[in-house]
PDB file of N, CA and C in Angstrom:
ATOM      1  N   UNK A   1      21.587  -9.868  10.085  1.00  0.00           N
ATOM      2  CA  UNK A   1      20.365 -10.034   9.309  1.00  0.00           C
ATOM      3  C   UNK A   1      20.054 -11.527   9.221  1.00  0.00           C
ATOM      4  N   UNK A   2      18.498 -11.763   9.318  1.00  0.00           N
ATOM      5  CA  UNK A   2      17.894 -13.176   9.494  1.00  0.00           C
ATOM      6  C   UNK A   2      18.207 -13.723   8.331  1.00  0.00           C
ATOM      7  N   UNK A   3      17.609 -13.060   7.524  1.00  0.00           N
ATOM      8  CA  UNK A   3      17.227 -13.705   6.116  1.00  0.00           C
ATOM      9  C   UNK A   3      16.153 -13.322   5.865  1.00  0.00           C
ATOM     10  N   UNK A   4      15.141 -13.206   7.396  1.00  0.00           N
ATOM     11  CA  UNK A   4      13.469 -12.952   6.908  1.00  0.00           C
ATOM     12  C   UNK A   4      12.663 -11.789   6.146  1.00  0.00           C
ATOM     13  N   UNK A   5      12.011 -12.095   5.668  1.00  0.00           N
ATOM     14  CA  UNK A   5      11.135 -10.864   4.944  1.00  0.00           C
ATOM     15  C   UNK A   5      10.131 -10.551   5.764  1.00  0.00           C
ATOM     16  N   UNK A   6       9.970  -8.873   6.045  1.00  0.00           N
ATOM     17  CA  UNK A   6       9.017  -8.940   6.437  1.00  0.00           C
ATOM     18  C   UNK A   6       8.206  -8.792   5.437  1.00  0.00           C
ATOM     19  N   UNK A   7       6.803  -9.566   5.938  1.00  0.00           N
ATOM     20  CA  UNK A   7       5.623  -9.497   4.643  1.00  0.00           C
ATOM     21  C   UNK A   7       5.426  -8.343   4.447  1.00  0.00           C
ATOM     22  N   UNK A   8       5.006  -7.151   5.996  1.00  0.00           N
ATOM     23  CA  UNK A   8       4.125  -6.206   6.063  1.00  0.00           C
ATOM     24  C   UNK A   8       4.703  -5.150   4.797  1.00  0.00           C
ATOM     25  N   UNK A   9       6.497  -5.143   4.865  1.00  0.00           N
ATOM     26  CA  UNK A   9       6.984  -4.338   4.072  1.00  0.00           C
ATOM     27  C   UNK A   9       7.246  -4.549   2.676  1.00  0.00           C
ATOM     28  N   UNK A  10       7.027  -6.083   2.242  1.00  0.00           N
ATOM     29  CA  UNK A  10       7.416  -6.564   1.133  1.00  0.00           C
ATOM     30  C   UNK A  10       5.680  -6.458   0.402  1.00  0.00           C
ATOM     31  N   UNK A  11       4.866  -6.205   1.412  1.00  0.00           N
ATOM     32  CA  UNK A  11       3.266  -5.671   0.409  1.00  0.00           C
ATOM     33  C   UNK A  11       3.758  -4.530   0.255  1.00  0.00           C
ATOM     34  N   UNK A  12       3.769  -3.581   1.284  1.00  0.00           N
ATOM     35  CA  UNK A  12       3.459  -2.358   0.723  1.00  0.00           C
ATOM     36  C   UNK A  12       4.582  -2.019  -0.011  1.00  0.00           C
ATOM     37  N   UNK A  13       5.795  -2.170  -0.632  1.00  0.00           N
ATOM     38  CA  UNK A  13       6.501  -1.796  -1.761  1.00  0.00           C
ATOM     39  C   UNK A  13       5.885  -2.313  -3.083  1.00  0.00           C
ATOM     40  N   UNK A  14       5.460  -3.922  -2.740  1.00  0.00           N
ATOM     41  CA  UNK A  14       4.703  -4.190  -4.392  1.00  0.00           C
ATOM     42  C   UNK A  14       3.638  -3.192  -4.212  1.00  0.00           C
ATOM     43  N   UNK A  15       2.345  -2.601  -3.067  1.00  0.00           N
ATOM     44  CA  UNK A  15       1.365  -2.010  -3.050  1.00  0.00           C
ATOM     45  C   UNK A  15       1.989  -0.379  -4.189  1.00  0.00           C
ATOM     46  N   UNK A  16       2.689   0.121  -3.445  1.00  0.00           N
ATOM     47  CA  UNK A  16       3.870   1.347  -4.089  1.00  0.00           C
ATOM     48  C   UNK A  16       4.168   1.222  -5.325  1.00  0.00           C
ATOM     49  N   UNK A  17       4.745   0.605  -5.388  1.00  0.00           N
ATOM     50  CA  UNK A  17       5.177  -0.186  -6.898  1.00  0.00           C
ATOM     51  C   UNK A  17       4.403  -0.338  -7.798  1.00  0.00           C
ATOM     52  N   UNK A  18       3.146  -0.628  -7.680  1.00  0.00           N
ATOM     53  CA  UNK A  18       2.154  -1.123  -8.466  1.00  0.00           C
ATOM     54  C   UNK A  18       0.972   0.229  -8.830  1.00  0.00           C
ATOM     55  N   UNK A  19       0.764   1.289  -7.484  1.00  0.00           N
ATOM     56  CA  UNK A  19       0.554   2.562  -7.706  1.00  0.00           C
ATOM     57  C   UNK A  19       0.611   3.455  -8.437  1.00  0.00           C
ATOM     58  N   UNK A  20       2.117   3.367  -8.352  1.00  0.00           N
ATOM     59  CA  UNK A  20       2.932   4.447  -9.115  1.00  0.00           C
ATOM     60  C   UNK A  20       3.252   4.317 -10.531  1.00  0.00           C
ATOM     61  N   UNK A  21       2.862   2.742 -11.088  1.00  0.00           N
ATOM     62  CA  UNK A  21       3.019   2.718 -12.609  1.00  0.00           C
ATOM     63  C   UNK A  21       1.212   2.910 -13.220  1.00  0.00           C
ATOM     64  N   UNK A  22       0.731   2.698 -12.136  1.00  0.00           N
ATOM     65  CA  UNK A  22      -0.623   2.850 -12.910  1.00  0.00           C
ATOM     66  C   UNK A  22      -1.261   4.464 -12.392  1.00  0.00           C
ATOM     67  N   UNK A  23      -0.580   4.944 -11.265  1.00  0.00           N
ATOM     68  CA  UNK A  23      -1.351   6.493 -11.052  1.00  0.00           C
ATOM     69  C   UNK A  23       0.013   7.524 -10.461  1.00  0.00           C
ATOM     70  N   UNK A  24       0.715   6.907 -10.702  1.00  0.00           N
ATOM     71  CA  UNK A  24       1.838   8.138 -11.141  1.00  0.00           C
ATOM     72  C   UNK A  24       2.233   8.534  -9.002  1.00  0.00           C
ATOM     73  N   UNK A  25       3.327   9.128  -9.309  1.00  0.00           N
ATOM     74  CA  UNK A  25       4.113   9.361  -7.864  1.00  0.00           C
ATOM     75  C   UNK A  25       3.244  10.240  -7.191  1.00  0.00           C
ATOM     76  N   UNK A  26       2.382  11.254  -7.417  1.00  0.00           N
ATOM     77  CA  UNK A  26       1.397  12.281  -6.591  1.00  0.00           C
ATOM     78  C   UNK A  26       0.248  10.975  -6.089  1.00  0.00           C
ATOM     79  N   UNK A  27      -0.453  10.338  -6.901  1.00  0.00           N
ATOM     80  CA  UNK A  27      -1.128   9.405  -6.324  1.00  0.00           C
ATOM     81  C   UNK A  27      -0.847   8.366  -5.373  1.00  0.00           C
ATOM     82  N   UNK A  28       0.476   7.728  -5.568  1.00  0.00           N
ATOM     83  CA  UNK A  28       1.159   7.172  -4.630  1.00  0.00           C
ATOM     84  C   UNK A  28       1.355   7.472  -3.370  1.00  0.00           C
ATOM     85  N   UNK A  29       2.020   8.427  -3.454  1.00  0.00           N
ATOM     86  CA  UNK A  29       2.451   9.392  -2.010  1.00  0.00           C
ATOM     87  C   UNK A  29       1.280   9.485  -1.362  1.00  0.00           C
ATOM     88  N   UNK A  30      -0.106   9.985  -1.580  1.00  0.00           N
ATOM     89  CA  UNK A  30      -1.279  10.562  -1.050  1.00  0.00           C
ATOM     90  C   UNK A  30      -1.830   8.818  -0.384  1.00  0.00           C
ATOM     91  N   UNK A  31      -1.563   7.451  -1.366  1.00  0.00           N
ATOM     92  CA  UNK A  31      -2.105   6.240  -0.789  1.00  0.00           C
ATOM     93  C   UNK A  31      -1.179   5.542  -0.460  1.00  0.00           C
ATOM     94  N   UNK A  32      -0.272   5.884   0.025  1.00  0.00           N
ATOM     95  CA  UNK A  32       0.908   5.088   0.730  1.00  0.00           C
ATOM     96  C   UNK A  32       1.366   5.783   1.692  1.00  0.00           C
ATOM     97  N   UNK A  33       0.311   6.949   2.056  1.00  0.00           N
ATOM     98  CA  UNK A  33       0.955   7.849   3.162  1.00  0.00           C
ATOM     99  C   UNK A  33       0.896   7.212   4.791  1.00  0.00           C
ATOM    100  N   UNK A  34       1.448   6.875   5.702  1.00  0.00           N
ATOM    101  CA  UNK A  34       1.498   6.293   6.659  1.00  0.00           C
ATOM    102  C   UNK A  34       2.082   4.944   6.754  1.00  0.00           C
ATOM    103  N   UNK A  35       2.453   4.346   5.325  1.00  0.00           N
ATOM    104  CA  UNK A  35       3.148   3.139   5.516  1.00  0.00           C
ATOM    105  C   UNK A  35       4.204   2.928   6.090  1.00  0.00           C
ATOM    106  N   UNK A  36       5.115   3.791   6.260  1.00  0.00           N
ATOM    107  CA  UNK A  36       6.581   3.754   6.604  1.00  0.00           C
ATOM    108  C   UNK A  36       6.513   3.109   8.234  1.00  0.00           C
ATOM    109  N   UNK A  37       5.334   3.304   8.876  1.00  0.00           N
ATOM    110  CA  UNK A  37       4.902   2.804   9.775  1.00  0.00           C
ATOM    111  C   UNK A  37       5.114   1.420   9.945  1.00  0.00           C
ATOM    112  N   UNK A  38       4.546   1.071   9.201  1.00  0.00           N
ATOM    113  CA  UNK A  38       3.973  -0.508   9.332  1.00  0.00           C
ATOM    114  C   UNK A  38       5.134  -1.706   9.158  1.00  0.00           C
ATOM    115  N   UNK A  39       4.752  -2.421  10.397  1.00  0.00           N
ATOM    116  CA  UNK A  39       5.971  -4.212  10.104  1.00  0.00           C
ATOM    117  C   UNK A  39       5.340  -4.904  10.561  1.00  0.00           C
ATOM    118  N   UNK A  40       6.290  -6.016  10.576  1.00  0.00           N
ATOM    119  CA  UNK A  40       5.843  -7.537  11.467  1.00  0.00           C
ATOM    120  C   UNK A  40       4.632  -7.350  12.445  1.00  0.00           C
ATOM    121  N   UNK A  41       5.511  -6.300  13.258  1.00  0.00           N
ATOM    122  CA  UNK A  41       5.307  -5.925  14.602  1.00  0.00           C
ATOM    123  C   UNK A  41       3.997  -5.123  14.708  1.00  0.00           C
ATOM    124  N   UNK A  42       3.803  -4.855  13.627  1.00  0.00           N
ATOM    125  CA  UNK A  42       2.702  -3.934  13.754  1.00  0.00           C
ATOM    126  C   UNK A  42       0.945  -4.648  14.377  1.00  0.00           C
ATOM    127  N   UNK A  43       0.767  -3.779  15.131  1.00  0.00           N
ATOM    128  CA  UNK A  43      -0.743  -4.696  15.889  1.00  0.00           C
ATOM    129  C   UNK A  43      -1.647  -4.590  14.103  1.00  0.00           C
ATOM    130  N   UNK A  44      -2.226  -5.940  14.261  1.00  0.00           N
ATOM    131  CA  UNK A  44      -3.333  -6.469  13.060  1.00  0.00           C
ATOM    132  C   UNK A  44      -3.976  -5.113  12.858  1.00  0.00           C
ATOM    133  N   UNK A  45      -4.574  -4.949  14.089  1.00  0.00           N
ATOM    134  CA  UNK A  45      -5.932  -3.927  13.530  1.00  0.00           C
ATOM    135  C   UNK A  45      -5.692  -2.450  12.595  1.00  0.00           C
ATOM    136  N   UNK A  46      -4.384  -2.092  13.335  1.00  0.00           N
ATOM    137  CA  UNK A  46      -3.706  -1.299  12.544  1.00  0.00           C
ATOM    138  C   UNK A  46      -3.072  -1.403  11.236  1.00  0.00           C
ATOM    139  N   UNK A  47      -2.949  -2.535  10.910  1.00  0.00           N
ATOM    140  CA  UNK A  47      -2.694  -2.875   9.321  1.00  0.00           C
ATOM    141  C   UNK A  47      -3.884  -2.595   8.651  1.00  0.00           C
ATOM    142  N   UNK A  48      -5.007  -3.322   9.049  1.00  0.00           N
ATOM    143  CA  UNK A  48      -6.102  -3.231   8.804  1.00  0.00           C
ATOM    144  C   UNK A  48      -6.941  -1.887   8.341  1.00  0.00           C
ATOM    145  N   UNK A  49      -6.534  -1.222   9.265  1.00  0.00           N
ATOM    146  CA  UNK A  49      -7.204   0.247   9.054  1.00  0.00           C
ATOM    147  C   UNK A  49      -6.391   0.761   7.776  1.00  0.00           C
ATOM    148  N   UNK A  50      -5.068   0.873   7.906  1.00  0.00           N
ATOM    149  CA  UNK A  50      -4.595   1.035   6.730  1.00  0.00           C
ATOM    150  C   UNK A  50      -4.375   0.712   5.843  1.00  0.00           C
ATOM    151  N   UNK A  51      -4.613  -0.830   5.385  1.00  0.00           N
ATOM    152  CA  UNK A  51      -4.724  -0.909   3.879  1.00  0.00           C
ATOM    153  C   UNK A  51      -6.263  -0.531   3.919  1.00  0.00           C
ATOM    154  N   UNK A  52      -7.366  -0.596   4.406  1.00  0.00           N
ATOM    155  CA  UNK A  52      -8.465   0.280   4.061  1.00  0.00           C
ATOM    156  C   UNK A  52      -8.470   1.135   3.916  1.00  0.00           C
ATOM    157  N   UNK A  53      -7.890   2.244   4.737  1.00  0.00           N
ATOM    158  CA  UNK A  53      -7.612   3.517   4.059  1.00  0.00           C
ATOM    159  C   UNK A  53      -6.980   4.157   2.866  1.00  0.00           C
ATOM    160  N   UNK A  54      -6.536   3.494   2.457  1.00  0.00           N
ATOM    161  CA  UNK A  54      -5.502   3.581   1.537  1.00  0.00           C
ATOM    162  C   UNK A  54      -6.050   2.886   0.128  1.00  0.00           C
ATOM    163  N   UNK A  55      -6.638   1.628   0.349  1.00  0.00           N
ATOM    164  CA  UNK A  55      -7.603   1.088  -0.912  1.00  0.00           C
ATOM    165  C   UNK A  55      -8.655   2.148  -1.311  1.00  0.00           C
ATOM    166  N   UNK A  56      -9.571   2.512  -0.311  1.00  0.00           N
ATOM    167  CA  UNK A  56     -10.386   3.417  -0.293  1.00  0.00           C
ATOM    168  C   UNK A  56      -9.587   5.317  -1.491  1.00  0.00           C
ATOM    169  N   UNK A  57      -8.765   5.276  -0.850  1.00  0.00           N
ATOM    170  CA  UNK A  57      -7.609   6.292  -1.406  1.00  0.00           C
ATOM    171  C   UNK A  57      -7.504   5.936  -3.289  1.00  0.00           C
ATOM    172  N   UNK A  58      -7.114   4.977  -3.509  1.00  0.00           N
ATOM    173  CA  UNK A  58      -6.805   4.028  -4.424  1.00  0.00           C
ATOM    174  C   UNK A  58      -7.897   4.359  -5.564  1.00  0.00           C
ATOM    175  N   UNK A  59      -8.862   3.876  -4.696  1.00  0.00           N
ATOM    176  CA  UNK A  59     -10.373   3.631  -5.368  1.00  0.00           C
ATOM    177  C   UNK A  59     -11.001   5.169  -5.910  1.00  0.00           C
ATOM    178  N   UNK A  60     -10.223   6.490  -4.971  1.00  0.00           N
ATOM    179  CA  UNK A  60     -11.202   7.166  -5.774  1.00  0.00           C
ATOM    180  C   UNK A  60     -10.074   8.280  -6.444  1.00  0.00           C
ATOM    181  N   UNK A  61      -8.961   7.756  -6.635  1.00  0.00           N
ATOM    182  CA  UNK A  61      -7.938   8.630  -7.776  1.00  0.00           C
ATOM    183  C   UNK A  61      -8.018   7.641  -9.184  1.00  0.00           C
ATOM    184  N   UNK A  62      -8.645   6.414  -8.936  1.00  0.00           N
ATOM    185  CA  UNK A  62      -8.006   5.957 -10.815  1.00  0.00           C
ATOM    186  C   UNK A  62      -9.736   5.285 -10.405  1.00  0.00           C
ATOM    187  N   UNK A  63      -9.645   4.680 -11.789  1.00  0.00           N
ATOM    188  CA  UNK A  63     -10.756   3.489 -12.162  1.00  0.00           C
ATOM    189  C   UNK A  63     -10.530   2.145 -11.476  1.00  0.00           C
ATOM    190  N   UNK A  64     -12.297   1.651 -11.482  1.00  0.00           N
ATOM    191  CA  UNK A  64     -12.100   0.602 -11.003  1.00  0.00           C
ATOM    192  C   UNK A  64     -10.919  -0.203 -11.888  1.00  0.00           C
ATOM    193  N   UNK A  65     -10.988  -0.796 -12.973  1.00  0.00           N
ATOM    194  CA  UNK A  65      -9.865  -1.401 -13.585  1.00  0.00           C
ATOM    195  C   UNK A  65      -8.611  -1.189 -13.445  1.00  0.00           C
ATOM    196  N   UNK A  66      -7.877   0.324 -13.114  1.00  0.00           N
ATOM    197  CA  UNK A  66      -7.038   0.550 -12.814  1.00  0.00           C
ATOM    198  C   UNK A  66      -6.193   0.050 -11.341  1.00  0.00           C
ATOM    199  N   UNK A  67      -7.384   0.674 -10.948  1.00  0.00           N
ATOM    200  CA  UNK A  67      -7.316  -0.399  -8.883  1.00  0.00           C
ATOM    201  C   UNK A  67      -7.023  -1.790  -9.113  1.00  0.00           C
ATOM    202  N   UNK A  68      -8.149  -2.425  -9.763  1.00  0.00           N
ATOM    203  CA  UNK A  68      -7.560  -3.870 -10.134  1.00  0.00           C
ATOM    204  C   UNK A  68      -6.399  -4.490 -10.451  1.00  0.00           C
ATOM    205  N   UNK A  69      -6.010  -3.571 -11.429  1.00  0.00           N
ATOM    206  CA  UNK A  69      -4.132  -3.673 -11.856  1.00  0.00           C
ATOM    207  C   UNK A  69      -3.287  -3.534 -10.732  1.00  0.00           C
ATOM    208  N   UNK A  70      -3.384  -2.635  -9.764  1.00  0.00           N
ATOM    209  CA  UNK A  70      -2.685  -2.332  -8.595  1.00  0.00           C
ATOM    210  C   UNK A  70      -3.154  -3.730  -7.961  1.00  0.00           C
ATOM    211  N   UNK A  71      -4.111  -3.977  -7.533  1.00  0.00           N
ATOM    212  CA  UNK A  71      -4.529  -4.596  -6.176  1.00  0.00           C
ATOM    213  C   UNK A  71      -4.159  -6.492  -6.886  1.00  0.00           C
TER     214      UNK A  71
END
């Protein structure tokens, strides 16, 4: 082991993390679905699509304010 973090995985656990205290583990699961995917390595555009998808996800299980707390 490097030492390094990957970013891609060290968002989406705070992204997870931050979900699940404001919209509970069913909401989570449904906007964090496909992350397990994602690293370093992962091509841009495909990050891309998925934190949009997934904000989008975000956006229409809680309130805007709530999203805010997450995001």
């Amino acid at each position: 082991m490097t030492g390094e973090t990957d970013f891609e995985q060290a968002w989406v656990d705070k992204l997870c993390s931050g979900v699940q205290a404001v919209a509970g583990e069913d909401v989570s699961r449904d906007v964090m679905e496909g992350s397990s995917t994602l690293s370093t390595g992962t091509p841009r555009q495909e990050v891309i699509d998925w934190t949009r998808r997934s904000v989008e996800k975000l956006m229409s299980a809680v309130d805007e304010a709530d999203a805010r707390a997450v995001l």
